[in-house]
C-alpha atoms as a PDB file:
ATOM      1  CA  UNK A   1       0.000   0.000   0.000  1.00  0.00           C
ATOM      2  CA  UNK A   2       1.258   3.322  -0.901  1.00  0.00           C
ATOM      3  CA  UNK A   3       2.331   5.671   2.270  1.00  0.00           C
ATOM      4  CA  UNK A   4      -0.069   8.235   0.916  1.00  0.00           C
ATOM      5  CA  UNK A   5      -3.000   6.010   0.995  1.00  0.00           C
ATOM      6  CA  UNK A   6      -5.713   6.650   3.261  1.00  0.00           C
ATOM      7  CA  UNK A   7      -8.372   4.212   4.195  1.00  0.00           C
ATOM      8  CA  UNK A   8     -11.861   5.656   3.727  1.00  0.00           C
ATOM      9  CA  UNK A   9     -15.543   4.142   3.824  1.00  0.00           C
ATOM     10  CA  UNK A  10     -16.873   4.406   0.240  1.00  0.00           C
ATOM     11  CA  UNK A  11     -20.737   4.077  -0.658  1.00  0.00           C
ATOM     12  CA  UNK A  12     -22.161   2.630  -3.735  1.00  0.00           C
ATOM     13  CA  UNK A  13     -25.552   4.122  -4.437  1.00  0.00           C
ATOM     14  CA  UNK A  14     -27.542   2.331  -7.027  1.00  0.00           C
ATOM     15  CA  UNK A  15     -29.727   3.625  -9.488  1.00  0.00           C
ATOM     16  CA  UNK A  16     -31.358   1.161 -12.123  1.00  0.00           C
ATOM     17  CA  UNK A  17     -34.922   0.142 -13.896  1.00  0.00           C
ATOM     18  CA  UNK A  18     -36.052  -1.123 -10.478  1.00  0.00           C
ATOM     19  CA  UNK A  19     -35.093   2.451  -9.258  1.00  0.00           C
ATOM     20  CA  UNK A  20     -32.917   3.861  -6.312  1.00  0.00           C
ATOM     21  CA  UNK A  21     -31.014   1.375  -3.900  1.00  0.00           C
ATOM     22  CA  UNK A  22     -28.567   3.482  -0.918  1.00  0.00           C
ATOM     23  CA  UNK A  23     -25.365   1.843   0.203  1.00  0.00           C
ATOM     24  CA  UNK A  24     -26.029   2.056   4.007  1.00  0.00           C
ATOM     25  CA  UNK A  25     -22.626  -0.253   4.450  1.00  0.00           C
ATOM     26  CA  UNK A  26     -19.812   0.797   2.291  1.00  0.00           C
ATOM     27  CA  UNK A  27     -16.774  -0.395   1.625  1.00  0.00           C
ATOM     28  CA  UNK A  28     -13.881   0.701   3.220  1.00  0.00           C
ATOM     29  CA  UNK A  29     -10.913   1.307   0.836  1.00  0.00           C
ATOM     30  CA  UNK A  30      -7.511   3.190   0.333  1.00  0.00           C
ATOM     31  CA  UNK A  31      -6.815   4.020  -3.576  1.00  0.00           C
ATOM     32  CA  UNK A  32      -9.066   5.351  -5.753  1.00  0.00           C
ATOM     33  CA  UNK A  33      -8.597   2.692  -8.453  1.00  0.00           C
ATOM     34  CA  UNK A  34     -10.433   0.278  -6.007  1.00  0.00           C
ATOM     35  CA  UNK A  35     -13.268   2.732  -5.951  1.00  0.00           C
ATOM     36  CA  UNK A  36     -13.608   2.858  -9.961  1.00  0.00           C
ATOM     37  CA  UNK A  37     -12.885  -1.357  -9.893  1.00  0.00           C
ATOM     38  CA  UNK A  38     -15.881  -1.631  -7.620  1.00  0.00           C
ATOM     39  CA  UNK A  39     -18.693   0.428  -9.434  1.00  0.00           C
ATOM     40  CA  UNK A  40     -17.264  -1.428 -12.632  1.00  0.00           C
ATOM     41  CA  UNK A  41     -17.948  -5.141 -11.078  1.00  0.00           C
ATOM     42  CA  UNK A  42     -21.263  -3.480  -9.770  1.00  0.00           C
ATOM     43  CA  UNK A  43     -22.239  -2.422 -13.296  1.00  0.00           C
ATOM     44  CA  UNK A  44     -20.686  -5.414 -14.293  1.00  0.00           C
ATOM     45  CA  UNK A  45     -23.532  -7.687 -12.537  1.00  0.00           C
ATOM     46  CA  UNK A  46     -26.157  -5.908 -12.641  1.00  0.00           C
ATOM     47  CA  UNK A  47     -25.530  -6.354 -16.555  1.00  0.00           C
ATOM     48  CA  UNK A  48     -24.849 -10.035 -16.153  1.00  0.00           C
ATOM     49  CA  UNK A  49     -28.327 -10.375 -13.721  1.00  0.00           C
ATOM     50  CA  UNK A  50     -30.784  -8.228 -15.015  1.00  0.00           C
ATOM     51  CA  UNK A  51     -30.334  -7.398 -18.481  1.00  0.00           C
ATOM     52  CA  UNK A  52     -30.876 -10.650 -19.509  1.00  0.00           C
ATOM     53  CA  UNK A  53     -33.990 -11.178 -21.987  1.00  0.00           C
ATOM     54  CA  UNK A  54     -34.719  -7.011 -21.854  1.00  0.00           C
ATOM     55  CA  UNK A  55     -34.087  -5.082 -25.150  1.00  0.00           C
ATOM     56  CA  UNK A  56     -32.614  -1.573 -22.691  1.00  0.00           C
ATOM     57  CA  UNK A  57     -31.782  -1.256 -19.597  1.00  0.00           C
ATOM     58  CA  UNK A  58     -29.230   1.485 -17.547  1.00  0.00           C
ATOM     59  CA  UNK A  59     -27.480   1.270 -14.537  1.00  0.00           C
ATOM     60  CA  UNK A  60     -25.873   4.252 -12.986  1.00  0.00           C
ATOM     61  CA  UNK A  61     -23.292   3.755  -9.660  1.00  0.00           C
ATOM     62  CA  UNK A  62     -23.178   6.946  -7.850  1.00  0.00           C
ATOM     63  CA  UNK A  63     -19.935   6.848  -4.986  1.00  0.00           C
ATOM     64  CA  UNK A  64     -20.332   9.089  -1.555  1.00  0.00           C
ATOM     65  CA  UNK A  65     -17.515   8.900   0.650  1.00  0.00           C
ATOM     66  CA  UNK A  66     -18.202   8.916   4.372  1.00  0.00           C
ATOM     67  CA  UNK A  67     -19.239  12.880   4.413  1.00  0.00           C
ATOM     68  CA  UNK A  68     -21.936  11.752   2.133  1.00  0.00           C
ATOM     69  CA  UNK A  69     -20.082  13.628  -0.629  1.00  0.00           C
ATOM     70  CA  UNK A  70     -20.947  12.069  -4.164  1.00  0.00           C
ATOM     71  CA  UNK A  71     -17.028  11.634  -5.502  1.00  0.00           C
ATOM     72  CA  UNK A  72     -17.334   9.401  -8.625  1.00  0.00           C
ATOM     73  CA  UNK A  73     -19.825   8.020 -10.742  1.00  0.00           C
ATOM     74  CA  UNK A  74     -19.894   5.180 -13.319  1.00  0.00           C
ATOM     75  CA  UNK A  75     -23.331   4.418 -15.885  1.00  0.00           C
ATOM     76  CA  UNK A  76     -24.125   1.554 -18.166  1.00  0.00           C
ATOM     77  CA  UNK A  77     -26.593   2.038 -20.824  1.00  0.00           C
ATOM     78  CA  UNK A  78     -27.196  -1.507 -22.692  1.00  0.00           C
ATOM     79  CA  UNK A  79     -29.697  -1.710 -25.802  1.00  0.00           C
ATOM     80  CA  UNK A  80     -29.933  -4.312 -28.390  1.00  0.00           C
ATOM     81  CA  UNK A  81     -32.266  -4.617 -31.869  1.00  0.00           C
ATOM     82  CA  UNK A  82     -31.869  -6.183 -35.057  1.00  0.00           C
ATOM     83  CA  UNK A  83     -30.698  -3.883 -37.373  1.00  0.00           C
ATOM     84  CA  UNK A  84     -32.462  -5.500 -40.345  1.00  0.00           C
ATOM     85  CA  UNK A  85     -35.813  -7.365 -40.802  1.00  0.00           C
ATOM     86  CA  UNK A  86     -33.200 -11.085 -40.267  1.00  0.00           C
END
């Protein structure tokens, strides 16, 4: 671990098509590359679990660190069609 490296409690708020989930946990981490690593496996699963068998769908990860500050943010917009009559 760097010597610069602080630990701090991160929360993941949730926002998807079944609507607004709060972190009332959070993680507690020390770079900021472990912050973006865990809204990407978020997004990540949410993709894998509920996009499944729905044509659209977006998932947006909003981070607050422990003065409820929002600090980063990651989305996922997912859409699929045919593009011709197949």
């Amino acid at each position: 671990m760097p010597e610069h490296a602080i630990s701090k409690r991160y929360f993941f708020d949730i926002t998807n098509g079944d609507g607004f989930v709060a972190d009332d946990t959070g993680l507690v981490l020390n770079e900021k590359s472990k912050v973006e690593e865990e809204a990407t496996m978020i997004l990540a699963d949410i993709a894998r679990d509920e996009l499944p068998g729905k044509p659209e769908g977006n998932a947006i990860v909003d981070v607050r660190d422990e003065k409820g500050e929002r600090v980063y943010s990651a989305a996922l917009q997912f859409q699929k069609r045919w593009i011709s009559a197949y």
